[in-house]
Protein backbone atom coordinates (compact mmCIF):
# COMPACT_ATOMS: atom_id res chain seq x y z
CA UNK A 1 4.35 33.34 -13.30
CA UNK A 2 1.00 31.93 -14.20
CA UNK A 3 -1.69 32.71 -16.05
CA UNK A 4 -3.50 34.71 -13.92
CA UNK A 5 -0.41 36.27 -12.79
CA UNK A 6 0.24 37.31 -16.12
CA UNK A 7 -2.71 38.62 -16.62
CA UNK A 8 -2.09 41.47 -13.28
CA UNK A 9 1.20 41.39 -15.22
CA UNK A 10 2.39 40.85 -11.06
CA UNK A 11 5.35 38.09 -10.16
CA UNK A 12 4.41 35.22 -7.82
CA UNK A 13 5.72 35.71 -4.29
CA UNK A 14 9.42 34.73 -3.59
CA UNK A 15 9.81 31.77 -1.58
CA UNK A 16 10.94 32.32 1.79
CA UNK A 17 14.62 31.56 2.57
CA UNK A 18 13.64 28.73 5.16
CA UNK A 19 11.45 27.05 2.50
CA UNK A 20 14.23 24.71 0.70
CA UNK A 21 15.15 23.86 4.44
CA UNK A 22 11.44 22.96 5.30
CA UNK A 23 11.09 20.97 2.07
CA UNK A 24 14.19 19.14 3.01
CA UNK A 25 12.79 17.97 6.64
CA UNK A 26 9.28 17.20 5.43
CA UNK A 27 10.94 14.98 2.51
CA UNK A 28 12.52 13.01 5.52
CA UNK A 29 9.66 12.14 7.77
CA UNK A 30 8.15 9.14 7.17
CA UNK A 31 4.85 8.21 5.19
CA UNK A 32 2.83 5.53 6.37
CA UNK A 33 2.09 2.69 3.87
CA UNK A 34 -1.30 3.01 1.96
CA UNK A 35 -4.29 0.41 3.94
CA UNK A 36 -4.14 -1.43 0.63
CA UNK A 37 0.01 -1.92 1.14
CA UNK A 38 -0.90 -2.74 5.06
CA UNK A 39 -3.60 -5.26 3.98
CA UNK A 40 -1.42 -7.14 1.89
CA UNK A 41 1.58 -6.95 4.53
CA UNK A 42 -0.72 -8.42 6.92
CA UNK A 43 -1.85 -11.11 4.62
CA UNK A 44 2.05 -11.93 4.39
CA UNK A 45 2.29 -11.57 8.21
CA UNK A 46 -0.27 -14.42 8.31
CA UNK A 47 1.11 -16.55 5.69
CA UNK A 48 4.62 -16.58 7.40
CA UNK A 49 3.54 -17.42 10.50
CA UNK A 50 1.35 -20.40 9.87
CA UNK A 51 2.85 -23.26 7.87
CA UNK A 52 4.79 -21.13 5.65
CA UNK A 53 6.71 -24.19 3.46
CA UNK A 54 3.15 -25.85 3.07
CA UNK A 55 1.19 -24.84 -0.32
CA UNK A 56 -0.84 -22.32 0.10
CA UNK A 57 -4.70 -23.42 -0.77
CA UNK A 58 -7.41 -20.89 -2.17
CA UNK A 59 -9.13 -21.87 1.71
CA UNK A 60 -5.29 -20.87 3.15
CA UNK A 61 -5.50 -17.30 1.08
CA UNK A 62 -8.70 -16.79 2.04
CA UNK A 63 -8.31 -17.08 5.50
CA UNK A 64 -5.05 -14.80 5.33
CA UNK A 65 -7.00 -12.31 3.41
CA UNK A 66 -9.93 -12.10 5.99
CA UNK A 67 -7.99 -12.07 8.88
CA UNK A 68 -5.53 -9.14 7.59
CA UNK A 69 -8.52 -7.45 6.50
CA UNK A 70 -9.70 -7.55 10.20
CA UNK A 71 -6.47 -6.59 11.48
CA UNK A 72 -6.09 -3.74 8.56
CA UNK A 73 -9.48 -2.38 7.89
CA UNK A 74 -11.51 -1.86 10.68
CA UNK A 75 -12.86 1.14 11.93
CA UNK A 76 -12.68 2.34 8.62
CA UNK A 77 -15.74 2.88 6.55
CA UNK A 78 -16.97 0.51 4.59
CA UNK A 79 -16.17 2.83 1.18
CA UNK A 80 -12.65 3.20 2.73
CA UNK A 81 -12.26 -0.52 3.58
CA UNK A 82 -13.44 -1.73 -0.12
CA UNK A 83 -11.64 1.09 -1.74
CA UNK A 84 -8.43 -0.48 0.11
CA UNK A 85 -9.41 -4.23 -0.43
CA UNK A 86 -9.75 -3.28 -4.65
CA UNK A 87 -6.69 -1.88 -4.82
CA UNK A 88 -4.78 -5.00 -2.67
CA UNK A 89 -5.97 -7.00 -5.23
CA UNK A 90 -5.57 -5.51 -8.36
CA UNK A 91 -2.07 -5.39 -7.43
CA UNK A 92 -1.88 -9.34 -7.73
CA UNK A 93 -0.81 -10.66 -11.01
CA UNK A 94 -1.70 -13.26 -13.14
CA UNK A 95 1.43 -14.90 -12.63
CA UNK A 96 1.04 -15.22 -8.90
CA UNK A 97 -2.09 -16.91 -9.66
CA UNK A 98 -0.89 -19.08 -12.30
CA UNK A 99 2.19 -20.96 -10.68
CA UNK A 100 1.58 -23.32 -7.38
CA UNK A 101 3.68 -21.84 -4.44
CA UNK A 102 4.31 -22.17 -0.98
CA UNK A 103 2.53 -19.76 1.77
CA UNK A 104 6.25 -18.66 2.72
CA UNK A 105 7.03 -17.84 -0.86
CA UNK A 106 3.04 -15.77 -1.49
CA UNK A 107 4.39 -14.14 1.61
CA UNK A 108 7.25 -12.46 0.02
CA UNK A 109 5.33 -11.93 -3.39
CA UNK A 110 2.88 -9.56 -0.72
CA UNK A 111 5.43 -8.12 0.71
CA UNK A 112 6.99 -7.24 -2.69
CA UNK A 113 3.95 -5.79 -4.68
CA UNK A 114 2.68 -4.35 -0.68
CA UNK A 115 5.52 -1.24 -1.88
CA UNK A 116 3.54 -0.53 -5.32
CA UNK A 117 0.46 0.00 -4.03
């Protein structure tokens, strides 16, 4: 019961039988990822597709970045789109940063840290 139920000293209504059922079926259906997990997907999409063994340049990310956040983000307000944008990259670590890899390997690194956010 909760408090307030308590309080009326009444029991909170049963569930129905069909409930368990309907949590069951709306566990299965499928949640699309957040914009900030579709942003960085499409930032791998990019990096995969265009020289993806070459090293990937702050001009390379850059360009990945702006064209998945034209892909990703618009339409959406601009509050939305930066809300989105700041949570894509705090998900980037330091040690992404820090060690020089290829646009193939950033790629999966996305892809990877696309699932936590």
């Amino acid at each position: 019961m909760t408090v307030h139920d308590r309080n009326r000293a009444t029991a909170p209504p049963s569930r129905p039988p069909h409930a368990a059922a309907t949590s069951v079926v709306l566990q299965q259906i499928p949640v699309p990822p957040s914009l900030a997990a579709q942003l960085l997907t499409a930032a791998a999409d990019h990096l995969t597709k265009v020289k993806p063994d070459a090293e990937l340049t702050p001009a390379g990310w850059g360009r990945a970045l702006a064209l998945a956040d034209a892909r990703t983000l618009t339409g959406y307000p601009q509050a939305v789109a930066q809300h989105a944008g700041r949570r894509a990259m705090a998900a980037l670590t330091s040690e992404m940063w820090a060690s020089a890899r290829t646009r193939g390997e950033w790629a999966l690194c996305l892809r990877k840290i696309a699932g936590s956010v």
